[in-house]
N, C-alpha and C. Protein backbone atom coordinates (compact mmCIF):
# COMPACT_ATOMS: atom_id res chain seq x y z
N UNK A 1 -57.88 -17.04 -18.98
CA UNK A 1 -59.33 -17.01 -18.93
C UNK A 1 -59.94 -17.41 -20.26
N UNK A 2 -59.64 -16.93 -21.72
CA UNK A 2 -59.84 -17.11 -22.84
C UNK A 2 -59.83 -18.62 -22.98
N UNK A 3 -59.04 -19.53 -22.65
CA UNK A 3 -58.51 -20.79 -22.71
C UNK A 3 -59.69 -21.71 -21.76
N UNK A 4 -59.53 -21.05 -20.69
CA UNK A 4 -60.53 -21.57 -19.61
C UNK A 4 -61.93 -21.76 -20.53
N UNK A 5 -62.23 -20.36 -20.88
CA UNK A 5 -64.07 -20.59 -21.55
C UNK A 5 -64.11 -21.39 -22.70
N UNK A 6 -62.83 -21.12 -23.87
CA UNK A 6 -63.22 -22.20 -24.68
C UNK A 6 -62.63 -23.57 -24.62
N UNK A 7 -62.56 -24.20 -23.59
CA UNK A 7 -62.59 -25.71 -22.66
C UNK A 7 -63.64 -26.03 -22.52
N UNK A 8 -64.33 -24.79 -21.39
CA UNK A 8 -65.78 -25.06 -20.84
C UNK A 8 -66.49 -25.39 -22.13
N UNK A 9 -66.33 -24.74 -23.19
CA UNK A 9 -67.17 -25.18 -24.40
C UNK A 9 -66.93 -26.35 -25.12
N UNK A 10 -65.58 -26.96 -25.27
CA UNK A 10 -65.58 -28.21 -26.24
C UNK A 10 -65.27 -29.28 -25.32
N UNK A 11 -65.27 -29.30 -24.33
CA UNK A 11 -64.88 -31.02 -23.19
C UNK A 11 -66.40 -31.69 -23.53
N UNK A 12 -67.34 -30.48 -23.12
CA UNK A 12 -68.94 -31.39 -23.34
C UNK A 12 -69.27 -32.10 -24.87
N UNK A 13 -68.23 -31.03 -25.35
CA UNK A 13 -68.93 -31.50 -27.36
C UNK A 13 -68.27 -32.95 -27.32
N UNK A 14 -66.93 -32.93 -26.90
CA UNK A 14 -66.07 -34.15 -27.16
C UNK A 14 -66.33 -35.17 -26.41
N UNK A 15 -66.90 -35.29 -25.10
CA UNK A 15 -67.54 -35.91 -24.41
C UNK A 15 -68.68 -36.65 -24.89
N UNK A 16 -69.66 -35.79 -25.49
CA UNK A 16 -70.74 -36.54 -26.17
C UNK A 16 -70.29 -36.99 -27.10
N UNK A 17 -69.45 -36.64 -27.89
CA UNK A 17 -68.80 -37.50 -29.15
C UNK A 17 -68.32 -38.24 -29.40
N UNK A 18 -67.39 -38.58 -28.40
CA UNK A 18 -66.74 -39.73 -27.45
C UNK A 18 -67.31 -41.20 -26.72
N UNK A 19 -68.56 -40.36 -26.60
CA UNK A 19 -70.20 -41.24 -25.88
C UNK A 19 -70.82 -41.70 -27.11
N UNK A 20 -70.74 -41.33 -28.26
CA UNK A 20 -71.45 -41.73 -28.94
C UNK A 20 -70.60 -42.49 -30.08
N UNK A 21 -69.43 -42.26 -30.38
CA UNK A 21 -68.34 -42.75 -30.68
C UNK A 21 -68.07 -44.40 -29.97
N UNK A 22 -68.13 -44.33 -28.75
CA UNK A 22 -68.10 -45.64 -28.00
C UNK A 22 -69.09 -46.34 -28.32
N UNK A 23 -70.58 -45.82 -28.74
CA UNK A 23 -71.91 -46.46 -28.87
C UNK A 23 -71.64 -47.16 -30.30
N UNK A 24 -71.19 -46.62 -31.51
CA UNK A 24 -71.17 -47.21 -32.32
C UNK A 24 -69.76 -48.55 -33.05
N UNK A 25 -68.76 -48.16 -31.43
CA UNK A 25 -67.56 -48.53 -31.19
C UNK A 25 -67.99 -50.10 -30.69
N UNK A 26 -69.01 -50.50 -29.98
CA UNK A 26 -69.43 -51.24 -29.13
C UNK A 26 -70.17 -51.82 -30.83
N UNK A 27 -70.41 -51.90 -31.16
CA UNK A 27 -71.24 -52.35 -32.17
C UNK A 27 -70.11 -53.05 -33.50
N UNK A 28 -69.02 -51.94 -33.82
CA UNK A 28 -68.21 -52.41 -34.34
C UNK A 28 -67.31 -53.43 -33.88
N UNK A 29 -67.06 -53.41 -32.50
CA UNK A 29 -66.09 -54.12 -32.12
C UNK A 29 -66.84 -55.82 -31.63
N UNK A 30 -67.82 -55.61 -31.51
CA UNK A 30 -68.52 -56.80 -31.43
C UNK A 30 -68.89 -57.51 -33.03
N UNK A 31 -68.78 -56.99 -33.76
CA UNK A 31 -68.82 -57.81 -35.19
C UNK A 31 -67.97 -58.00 -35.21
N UNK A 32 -66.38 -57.06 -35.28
CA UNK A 32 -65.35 -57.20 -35.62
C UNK A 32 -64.83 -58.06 -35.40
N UNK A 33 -64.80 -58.13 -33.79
CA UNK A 33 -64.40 -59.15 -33.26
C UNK A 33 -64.94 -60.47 -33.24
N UNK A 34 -65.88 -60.41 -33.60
CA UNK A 34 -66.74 -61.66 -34.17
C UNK A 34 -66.08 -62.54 -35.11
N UNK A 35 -66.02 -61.78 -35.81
CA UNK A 35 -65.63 -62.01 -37.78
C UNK A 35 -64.23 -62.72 -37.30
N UNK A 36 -63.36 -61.69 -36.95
CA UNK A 36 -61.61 -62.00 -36.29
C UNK A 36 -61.53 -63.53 -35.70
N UNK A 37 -62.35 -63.55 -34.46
CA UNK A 37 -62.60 -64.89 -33.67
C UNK A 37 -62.80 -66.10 -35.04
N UNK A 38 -63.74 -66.45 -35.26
CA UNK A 38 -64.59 -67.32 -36.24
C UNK A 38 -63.40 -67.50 -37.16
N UNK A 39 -62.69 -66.28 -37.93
CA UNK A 39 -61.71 -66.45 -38.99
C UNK A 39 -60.49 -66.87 -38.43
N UNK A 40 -59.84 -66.72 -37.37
CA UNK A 40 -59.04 -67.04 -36.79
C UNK A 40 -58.89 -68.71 -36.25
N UNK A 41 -60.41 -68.77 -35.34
CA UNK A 41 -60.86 -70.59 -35.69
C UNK A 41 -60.82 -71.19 -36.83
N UNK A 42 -60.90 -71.05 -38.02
CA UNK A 42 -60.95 -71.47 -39.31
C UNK A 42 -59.26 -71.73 -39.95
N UNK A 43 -58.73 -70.57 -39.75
CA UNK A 43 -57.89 -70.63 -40.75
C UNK A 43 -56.58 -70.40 -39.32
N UNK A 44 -56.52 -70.30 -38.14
CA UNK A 44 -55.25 -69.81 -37.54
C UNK A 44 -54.22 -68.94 -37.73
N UNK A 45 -54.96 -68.04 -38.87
CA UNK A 45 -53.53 -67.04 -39.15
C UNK A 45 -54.62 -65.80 -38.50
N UNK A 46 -53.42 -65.14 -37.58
CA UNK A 46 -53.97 -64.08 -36.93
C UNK A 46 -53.83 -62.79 -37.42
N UNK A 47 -53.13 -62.72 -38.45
CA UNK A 47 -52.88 -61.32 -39.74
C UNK A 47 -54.20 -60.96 -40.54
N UNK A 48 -54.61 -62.24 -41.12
CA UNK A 48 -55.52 -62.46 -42.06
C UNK A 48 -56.70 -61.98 -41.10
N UNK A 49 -57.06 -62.73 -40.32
CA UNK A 49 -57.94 -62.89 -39.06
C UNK A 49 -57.99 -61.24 -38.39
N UNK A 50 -57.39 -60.63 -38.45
CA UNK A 50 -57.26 -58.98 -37.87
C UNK A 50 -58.13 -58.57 -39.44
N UNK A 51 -57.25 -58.55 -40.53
CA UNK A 51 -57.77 -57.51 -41.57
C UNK A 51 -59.15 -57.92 -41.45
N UNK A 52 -59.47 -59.26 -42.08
CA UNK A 52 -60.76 -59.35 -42.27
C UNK A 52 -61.74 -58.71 -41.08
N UNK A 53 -61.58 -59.13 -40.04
CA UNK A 53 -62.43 -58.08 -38.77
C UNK A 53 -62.52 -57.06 -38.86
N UNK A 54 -61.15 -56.31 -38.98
CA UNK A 54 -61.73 -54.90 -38.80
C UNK A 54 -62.28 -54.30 -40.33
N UNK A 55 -62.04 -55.22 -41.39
CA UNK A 55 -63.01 -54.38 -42.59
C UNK A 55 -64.62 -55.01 -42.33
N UNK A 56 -64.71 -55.97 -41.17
CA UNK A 56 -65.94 -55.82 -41.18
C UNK A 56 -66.56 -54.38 -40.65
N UNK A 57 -65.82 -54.33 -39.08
CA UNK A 57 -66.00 -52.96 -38.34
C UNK A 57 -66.00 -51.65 -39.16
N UNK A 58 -65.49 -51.60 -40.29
CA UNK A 58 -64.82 -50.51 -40.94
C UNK A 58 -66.71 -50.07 -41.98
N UNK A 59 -66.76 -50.77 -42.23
CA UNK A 59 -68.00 -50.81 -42.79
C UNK A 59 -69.14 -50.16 -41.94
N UNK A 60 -69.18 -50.64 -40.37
CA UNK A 60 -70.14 -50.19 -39.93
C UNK A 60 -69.53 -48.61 -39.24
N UNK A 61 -68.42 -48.28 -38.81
CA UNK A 61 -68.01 -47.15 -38.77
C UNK A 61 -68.40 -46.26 -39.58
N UNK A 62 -68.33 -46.65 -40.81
CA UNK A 62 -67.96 -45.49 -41.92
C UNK A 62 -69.52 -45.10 -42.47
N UNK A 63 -70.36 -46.21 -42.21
CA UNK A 63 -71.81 -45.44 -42.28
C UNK A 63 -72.82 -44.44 -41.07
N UNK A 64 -71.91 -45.49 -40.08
CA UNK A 64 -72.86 -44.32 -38.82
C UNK A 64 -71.98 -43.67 -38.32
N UNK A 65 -70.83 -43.29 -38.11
CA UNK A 65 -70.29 -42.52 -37.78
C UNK A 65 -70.58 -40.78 -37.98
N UNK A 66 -70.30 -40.64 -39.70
CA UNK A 66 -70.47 -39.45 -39.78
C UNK A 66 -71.94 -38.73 -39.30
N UNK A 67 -72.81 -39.22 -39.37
CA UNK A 67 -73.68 -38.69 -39.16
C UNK A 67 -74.19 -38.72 -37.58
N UNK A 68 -74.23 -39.68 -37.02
CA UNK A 68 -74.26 -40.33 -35.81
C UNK A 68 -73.45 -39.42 -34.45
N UNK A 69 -72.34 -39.32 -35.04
CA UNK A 69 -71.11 -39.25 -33.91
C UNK A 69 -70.78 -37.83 -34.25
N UNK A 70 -70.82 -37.40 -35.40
CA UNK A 70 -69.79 -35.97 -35.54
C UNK A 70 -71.04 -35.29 -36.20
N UNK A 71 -72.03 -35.58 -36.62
CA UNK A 71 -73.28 -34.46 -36.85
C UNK A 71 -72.85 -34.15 -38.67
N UNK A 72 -72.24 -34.66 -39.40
CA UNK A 72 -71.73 -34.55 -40.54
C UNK A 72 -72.95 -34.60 -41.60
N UNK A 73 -73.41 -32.87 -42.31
CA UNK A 73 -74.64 -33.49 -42.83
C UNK A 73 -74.21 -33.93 -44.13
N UNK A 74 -73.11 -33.73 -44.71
CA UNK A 74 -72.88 -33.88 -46.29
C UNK A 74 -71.55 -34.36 -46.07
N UNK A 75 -71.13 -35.50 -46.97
CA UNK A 75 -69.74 -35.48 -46.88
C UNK A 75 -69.14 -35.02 -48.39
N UNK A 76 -68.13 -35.83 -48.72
CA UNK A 76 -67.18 -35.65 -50.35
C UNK A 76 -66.10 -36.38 -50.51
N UNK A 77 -65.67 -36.64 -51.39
CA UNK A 77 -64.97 -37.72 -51.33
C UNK A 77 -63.42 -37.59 -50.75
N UNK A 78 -63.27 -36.54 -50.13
CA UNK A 78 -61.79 -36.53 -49.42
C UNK A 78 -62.72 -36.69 -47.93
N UNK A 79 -63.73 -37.21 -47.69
CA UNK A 79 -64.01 -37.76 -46.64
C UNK A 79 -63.54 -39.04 -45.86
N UNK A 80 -64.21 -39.68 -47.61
CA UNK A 80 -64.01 -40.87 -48.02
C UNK A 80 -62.49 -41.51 -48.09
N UNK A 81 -61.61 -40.54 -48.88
CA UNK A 81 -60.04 -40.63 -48.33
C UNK A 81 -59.37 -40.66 -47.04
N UNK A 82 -59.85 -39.70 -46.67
CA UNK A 82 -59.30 -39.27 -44.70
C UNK A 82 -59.96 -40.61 -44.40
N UNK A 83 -61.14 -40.87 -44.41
CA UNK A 83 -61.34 -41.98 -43.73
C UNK A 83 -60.85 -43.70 -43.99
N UNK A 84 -60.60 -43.54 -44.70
CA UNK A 84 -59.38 -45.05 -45.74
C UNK A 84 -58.56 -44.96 -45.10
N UNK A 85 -57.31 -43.67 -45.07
CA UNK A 85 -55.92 -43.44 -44.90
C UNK A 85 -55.77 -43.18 -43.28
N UNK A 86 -56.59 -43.01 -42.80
CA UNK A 86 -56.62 -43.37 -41.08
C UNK A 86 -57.18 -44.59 -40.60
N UNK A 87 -57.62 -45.14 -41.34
CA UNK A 87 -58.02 -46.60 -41.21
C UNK A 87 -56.56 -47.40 -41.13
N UNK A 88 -56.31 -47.28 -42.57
CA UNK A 88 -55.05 -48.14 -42.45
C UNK A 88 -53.99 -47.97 -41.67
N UNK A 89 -53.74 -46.30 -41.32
CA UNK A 89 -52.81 -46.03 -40.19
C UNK A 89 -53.16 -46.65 -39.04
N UNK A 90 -54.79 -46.72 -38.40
CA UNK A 90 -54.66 -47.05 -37.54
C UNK A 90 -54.80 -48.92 -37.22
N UNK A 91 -55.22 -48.95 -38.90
CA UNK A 91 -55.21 -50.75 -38.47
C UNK A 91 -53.18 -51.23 -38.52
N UNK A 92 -52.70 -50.57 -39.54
CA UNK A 92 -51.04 -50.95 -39.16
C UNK A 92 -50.81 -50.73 -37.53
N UNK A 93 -51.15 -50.07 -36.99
CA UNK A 93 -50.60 -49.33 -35.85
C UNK A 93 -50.95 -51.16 -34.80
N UNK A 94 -52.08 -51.72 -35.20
CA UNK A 94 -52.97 -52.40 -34.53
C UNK A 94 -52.25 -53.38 -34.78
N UNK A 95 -51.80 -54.27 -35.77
CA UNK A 95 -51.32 -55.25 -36.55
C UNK A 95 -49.93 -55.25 -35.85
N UNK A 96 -49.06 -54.34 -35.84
CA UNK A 96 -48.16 -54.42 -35.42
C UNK A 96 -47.87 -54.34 -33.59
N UNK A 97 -49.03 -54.03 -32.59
CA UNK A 97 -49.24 -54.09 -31.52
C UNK A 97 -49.78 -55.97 -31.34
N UNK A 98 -50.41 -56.14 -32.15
CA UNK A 98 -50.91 -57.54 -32.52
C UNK A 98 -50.03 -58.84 -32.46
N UNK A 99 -49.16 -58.40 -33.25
CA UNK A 99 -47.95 -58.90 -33.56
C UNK A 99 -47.26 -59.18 -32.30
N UNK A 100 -46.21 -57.73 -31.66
CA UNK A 100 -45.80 -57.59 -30.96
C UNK A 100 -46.35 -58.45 -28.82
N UNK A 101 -47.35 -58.72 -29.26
CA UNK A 101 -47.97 -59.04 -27.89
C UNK A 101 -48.15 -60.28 -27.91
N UNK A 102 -48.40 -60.87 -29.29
CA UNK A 102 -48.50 -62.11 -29.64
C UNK A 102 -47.25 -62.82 -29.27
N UNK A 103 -46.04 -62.31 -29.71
CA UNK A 103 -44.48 -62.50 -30.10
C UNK A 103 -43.88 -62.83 -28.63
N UNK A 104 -44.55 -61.88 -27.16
CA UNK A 104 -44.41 -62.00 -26.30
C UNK A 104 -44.96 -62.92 -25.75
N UNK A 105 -46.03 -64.09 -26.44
CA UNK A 105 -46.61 -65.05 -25.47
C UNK A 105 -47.35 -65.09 -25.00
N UNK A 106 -47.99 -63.87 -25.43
CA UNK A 106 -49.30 -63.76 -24.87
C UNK A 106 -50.74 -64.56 -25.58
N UNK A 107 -51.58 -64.89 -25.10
CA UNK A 107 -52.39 -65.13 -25.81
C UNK A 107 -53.34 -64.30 -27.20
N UNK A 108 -53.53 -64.65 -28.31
CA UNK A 108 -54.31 -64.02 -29.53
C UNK A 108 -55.32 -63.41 -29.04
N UNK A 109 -56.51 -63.61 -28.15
CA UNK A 109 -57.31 -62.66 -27.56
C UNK A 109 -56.57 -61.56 -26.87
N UNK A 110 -55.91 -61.52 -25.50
CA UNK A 110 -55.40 -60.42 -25.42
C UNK A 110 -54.79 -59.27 -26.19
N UNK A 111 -53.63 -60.25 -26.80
CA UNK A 111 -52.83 -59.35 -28.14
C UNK A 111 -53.81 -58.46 -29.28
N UNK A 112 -55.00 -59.21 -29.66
CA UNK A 112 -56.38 -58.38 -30.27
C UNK A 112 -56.57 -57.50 -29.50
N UNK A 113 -56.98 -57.37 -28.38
CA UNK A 113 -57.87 -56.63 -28.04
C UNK A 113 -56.55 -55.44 -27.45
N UNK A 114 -55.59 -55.52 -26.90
CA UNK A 114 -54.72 -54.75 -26.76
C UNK A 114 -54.39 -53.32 -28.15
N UNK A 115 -54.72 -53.89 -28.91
CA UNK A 115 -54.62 -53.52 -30.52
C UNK A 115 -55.87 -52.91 -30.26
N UNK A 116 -57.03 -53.34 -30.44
CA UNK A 116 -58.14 -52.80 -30.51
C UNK A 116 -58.19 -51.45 -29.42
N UNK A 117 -57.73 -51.82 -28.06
CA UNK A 117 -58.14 -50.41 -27.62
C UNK A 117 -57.56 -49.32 -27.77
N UNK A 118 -56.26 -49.23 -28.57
CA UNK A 118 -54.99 -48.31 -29.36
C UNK A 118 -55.81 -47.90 -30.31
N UNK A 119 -56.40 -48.54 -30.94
CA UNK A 119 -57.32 -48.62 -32.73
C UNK A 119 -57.96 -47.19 -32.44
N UNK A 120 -59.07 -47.96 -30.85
CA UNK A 120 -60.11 -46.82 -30.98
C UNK A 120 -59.47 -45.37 -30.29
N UNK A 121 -58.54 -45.44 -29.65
CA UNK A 121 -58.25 -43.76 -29.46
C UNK A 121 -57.66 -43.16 -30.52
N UNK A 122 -57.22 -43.83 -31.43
CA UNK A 122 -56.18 -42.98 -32.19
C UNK A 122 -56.84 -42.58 -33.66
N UNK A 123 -57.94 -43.93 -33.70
CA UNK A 123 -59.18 -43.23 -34.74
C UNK A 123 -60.41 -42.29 -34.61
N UNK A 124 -60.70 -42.18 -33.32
CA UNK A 124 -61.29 -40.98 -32.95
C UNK A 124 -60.56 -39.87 -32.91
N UNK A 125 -59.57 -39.95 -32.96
CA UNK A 125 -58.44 -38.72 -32.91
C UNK A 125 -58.96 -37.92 -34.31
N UNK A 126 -58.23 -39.19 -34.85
CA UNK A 126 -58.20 -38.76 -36.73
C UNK A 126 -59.82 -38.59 -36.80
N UNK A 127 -60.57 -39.08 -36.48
CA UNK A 127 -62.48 -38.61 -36.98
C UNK A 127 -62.55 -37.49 -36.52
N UNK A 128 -62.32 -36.78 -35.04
CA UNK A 128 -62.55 -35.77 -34.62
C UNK A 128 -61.75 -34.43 -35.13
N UNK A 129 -60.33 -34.88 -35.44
CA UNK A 129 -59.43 -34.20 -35.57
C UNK A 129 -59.12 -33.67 -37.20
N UNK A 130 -60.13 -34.52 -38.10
CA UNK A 130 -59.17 -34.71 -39.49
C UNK A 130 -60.01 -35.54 -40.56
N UNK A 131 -60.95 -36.36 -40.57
CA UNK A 131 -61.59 -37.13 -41.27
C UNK A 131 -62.95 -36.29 -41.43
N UNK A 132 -64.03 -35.72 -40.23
CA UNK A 132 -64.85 -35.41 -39.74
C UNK A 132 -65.39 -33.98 -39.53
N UNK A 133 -63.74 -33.02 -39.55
CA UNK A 133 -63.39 -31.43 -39.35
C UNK A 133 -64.55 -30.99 -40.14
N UNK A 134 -65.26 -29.85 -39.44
CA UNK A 134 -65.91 -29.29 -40.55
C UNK A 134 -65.48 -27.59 -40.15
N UNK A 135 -65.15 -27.12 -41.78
CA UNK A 135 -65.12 -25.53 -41.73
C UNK A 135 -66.05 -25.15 -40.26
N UNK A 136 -64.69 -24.20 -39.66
CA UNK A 136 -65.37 -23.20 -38.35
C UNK A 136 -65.64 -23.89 -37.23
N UNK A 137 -65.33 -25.49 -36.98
CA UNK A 137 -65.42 -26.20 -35.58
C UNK A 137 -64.05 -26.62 -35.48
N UNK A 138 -63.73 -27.53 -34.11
CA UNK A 138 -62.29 -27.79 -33.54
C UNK A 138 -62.51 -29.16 -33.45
């Protein structure tokens, strides 16, 4: 029963967070992927062409997020860390799904975006879970 009520209480928090997480997800991933595309036409390397995208995305994450998505009124600079060091975990994680899908023959759009939708669960993880935590919430 204990378990039951505090469910009933955080599915809605994470839900909206999740909702609003996607809102600013949709924003990133449309530059990102912007930037990626265009750099990728230019130069054909699809390594280069990933980083540069997602430090475009990374930029717009890292300003509306906290406040936006997780209600964060103050941050500090191990914010600023957690949020670097899950970046790069989750852009390696991406790079190497990238890679891997590419390697198989697949086309560079798919293989992106395959990456990309790994990116965004596993960095909301880390925002909700670890970047974002504030004393006395879950």
């Amino acid at each position: 029963m204990f378990l039951q009520g505090e469910l009933s209480k955080v599915i809605p928090v994470i839900i909206s967070q999740f909702g609003r997480y996607s809102i600013v997800g949709v924003l990133n991933t449309v530059v990102g992927h912007a930037v990626i595309f265009v750099c990728y036409y230019i130069t054909n390397i699809a390594l280069l062409s990933s980083v540069v995208g997602y430090l475009a995305g990374l930029a717009i994450m890292f300003f509306l997020a906290p406040k936006f998505v997780f209600g964060l009124r103050k941050g500090d600079i191990f914010v600023v860390f957690k949020f670097f060091v899950s970046f790069f975990v989750c852009l390696s994680i991406n790079l190497v799904i990238v890679a891997v899908v590419k390697g198989k023959g697949y086309p560079f759009f798919l293989a992106q975006l395959s990456g990309s939708l790994v990116y965004l669960f596993i960095f909301f993880i880390f925002s909700k879970l670890w970047i974002y935590r504030q004393e006395g919430t879950r």
